[in-house]
N, C-alpha and C. Protein backbone atom coordinates (compact mmCIF):
# COMPACT_ATOMS: atom_id res chain seq x y z
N UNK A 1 4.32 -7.67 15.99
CA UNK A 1 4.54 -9.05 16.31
C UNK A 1 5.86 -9.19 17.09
N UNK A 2 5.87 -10.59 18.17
CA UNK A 2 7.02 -10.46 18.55
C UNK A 2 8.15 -11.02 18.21
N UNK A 3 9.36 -10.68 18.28
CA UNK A 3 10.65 -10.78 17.69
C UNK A 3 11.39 -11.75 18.97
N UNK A 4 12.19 -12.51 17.82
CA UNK A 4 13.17 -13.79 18.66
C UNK A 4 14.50 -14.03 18.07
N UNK A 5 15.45 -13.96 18.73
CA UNK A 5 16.94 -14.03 18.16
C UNK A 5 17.34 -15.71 17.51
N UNK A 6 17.63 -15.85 16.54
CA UNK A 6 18.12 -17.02 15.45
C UNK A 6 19.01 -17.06 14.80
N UNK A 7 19.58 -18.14 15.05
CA UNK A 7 20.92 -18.40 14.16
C UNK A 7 20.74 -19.62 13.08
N UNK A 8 21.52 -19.11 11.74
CA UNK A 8 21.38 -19.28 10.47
C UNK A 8 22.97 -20.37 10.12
N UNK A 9 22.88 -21.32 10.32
CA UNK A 9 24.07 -22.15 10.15
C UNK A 9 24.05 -23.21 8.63
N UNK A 10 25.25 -23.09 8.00
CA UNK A 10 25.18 -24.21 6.73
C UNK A 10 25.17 -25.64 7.70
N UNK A 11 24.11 -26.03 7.08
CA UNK A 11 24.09 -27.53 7.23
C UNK A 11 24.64 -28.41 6.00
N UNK A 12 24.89 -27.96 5.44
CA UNK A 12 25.04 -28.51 4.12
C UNK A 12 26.83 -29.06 4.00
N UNK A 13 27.22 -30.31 3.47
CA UNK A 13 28.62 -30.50 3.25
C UNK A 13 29.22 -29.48 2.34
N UNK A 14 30.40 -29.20 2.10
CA UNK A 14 31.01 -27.96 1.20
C UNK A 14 30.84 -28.66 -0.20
N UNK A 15 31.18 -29.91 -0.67
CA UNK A 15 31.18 -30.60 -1.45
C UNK A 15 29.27 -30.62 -1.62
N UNK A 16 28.75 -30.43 -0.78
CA UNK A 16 26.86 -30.45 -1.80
C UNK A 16 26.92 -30.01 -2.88
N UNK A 17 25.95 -30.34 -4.07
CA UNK A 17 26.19 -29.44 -4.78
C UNK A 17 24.94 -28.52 -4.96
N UNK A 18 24.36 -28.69 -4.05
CA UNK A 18 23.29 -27.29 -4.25
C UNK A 18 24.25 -26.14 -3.83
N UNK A 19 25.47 -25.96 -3.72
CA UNK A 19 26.39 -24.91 -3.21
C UNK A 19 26.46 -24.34 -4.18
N UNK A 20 26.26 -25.01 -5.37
CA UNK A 20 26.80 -24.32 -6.80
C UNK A 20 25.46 -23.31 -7.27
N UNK A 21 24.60 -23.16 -6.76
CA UNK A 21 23.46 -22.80 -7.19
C UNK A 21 23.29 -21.57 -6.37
N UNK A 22 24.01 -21.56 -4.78
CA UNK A 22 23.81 -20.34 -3.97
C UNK A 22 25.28 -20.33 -3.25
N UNK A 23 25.80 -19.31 -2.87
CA UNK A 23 26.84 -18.76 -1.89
C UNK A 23 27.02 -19.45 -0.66
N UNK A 24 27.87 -19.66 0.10
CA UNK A 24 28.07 -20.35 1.46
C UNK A 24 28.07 -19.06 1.93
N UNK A 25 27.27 -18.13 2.93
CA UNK A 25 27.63 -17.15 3.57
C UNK A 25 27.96 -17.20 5.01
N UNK A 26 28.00 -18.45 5.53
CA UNK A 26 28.59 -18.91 6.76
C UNK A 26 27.64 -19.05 7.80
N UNK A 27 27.91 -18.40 9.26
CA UNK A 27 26.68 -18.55 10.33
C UNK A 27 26.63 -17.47 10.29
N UNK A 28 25.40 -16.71 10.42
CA UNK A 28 24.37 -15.18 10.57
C UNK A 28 23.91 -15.37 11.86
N UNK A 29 23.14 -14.37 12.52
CA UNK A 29 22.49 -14.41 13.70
C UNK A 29 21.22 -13.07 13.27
N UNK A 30 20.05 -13.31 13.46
CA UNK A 30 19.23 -12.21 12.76
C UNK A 30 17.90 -12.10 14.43
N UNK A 31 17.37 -11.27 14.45
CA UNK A 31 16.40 -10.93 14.71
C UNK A 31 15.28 -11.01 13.84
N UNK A 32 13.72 -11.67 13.84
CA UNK A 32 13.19 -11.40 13.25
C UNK A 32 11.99 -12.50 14.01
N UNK A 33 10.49 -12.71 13.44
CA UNK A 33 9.31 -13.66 13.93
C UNK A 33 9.11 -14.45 13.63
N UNK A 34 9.86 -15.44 13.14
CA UNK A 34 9.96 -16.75 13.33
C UNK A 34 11.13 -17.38 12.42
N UNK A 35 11.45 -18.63 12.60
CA UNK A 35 12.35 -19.24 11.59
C UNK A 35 12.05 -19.02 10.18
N UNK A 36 11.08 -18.91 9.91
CA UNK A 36 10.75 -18.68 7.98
C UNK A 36 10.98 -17.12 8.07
N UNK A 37 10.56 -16.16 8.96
CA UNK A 37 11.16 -14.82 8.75
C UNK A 37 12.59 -14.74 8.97
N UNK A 38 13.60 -15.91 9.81
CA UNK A 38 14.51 -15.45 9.85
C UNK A 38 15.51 -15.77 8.65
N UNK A 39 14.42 -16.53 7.29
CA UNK A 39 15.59 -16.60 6.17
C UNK A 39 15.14 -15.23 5.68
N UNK A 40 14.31 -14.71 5.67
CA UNK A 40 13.71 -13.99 5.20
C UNK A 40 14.66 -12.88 5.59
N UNK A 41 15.13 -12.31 6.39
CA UNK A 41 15.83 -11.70 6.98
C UNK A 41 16.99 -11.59 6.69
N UNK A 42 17.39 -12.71 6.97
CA UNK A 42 18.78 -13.05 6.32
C UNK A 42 18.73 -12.98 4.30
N UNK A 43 18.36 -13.11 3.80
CA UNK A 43 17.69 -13.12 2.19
C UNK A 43 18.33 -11.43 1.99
N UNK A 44 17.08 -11.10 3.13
CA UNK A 44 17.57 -9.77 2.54
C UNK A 44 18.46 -8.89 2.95
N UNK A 45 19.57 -9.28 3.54
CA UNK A 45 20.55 -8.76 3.91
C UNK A 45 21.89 -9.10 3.01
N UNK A 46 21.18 -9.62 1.83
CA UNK A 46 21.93 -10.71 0.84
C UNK A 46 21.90 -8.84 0.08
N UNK A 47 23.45 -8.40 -1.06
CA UNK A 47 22.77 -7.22 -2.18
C UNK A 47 21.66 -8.34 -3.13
N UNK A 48 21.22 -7.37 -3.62
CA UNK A 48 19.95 -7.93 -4.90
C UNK A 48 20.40 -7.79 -6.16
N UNK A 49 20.70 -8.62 -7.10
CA UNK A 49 21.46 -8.58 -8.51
C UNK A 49 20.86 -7.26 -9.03
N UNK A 50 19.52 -6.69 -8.89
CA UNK A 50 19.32 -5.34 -8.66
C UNK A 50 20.10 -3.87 -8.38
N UNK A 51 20.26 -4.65 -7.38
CA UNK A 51 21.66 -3.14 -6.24
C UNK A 51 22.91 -3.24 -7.30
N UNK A 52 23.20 -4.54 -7.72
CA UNK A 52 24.62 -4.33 -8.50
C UNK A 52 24.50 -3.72 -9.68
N UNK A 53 23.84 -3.15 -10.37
CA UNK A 53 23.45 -2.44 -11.90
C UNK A 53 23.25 -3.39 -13.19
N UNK A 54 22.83 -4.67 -12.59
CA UNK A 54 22.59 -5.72 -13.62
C UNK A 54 21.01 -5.70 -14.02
N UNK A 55 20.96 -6.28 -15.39
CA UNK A 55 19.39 -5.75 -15.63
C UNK A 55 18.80 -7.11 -16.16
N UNK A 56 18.36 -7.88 -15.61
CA UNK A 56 18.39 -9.07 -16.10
C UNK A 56 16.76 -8.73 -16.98
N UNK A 57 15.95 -8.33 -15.99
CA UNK A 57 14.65 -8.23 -16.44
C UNK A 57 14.18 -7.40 -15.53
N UNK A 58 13.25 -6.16 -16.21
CA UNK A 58 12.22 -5.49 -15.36
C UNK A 58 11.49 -6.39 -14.60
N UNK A 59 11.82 -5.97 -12.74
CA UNK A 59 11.15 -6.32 -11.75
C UNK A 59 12.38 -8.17 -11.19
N UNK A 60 13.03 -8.27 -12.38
CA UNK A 60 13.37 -9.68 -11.96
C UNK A 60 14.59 -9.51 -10.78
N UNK A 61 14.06 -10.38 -9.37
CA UNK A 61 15.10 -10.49 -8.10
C UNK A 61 16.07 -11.22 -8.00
N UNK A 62 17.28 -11.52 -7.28
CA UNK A 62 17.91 -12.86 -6.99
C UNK A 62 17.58 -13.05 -5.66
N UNK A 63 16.20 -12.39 -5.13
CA UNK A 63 16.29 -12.77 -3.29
C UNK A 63 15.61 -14.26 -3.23
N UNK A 64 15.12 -14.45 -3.94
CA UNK A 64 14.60 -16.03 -3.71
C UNK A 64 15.65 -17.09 -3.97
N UNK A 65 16.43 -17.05 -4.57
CA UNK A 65 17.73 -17.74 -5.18
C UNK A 65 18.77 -17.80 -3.73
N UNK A 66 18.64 -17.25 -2.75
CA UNK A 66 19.36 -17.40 -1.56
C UNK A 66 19.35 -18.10 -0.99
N UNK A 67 20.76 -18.81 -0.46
CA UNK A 67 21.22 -20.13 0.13
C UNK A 67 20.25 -19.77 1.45
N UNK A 68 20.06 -18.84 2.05
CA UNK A 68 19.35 -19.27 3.38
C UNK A 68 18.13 -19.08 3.33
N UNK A 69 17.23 -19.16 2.57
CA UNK A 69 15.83 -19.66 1.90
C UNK A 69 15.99 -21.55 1.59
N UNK A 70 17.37 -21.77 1.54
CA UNK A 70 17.27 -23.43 1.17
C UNK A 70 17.43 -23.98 2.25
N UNK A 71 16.31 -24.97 2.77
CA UNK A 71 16.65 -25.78 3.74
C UNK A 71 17.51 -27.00 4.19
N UNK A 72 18.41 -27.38 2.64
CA UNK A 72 19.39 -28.03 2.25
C UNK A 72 20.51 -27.31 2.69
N UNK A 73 20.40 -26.26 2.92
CA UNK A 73 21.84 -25.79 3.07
C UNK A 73 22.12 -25.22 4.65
N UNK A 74 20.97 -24.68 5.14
CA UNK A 74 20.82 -23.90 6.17
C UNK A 74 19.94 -24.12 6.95
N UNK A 75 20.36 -24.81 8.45
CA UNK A 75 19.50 -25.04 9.28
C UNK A 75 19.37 -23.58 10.31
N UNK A 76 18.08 -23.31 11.01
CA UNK A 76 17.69 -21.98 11.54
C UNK A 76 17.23 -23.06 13.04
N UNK A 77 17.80 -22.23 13.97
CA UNK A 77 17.87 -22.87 15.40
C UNK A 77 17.40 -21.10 16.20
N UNK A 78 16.57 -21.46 16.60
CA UNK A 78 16.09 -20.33 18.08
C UNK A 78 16.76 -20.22 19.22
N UNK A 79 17.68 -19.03 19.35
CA UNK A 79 18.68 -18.95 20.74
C UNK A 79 17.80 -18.80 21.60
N UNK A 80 18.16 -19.51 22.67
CA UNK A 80 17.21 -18.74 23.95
C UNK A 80 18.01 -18.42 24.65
N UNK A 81 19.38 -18.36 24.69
CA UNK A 81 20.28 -16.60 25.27
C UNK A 81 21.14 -16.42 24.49
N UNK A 82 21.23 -15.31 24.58
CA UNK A 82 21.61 -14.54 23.06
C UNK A 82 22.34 -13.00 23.86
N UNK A 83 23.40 -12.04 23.30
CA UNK A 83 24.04 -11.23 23.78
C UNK A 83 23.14 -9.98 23.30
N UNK A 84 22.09 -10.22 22.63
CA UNK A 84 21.15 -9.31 21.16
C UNK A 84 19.77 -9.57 22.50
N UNK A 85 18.97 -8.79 22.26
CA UNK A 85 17.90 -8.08 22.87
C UNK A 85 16.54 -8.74 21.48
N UNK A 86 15.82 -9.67 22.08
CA UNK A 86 14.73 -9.98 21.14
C UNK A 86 14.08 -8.76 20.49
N UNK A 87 14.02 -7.79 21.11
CA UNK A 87 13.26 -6.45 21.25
C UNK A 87 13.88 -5.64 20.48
N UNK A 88 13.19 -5.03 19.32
CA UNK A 88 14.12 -4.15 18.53
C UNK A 88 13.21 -4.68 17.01
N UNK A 89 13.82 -4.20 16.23
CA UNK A 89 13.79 -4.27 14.56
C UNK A 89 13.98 -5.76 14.06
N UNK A 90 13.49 -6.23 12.87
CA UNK A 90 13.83 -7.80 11.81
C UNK A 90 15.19 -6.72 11.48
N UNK A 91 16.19 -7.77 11.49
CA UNK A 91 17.65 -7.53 11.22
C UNK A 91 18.80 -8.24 11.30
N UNK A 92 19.57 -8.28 10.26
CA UNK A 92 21.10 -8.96 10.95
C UNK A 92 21.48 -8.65 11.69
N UNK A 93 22.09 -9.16 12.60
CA UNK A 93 22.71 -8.73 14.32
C UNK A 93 24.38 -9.28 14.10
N UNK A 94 24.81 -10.41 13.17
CA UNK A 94 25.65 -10.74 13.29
C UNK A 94 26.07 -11.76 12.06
N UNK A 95 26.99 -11.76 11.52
CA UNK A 95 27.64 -12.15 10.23
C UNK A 95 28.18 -11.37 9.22
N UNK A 96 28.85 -11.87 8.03
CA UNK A 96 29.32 -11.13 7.35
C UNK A 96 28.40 -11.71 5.99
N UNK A 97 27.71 -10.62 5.41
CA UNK A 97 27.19 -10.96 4.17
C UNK A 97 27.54 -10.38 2.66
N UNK A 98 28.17 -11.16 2.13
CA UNK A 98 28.51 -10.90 0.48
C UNK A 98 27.77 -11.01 -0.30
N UNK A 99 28.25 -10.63 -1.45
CA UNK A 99 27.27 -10.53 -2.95
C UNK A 99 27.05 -12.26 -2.91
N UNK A 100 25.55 -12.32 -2.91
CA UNK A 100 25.06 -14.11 -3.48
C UNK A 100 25.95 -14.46 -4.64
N UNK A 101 26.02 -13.62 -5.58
CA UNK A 101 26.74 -13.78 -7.38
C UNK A 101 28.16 -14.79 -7.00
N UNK A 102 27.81 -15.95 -7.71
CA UNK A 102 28.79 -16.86 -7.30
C UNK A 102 30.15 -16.10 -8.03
N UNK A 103 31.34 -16.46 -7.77
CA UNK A 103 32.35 -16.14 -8.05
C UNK A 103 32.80 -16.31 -9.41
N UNK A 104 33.23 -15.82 -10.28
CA UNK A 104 33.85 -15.96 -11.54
C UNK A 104 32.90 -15.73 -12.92
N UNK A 105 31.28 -15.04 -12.41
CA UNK A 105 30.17 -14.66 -13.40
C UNK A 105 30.66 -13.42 -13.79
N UNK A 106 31.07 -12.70 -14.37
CA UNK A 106 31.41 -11.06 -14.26
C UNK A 106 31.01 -10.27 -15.48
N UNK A 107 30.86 -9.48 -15.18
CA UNK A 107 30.05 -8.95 -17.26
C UNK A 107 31.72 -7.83 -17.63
């Protein structure tokens, strides 16, 4: 399928409080086939409470729990020029992505 460059911006005020529920990870830029793949994309470029050695439950994810799966928080806009090559792999191309795990949970 073909691939289109997208950028991942908080729409959301800092004061929302669906903030409290997911991470502000800022603006991303991803490759991937369409705006619903490009949270998708972005999701998983998120670590997975998984990757960190937490065991909440066999099989249980935090990738659905990601601020850029919420459309409250994150509006997804289609570049049509872009410095990134549509052509290539679903991928982050650009941002910095941290642990989702809001700040101050710690075992």
């Amino acid at each position: 399928m073909e691939t289109r460059i997208y950028k991942l911006t908080p729409s959301a005020a800092d004061w929302d409080p669906n903030w409290d529920l997911a991470k502000n990870q800022g603006e991303v830029i991803v490759r991937a086939q369409s705006p619903a793949d490009a949270r998708i994309v972005a999701s998983e470029a998120e670590p997975d409470f998984l990757d960190t050695g937490g065991k909440p439950a066999e099989g249980a994810s935090t990738r659905n729990a990601s601020a850029f799966r919420d459309e409250k928080l994150y509006a997804v806009a289609e570049l049509s020029s872009s410095e990134f090559s549509a052509e290539g792999p679903r991928e982050l191309l650009r941002g910095s992505i941290g642990n989702p795990l809001k700040a101050g949970f710690s075992s």
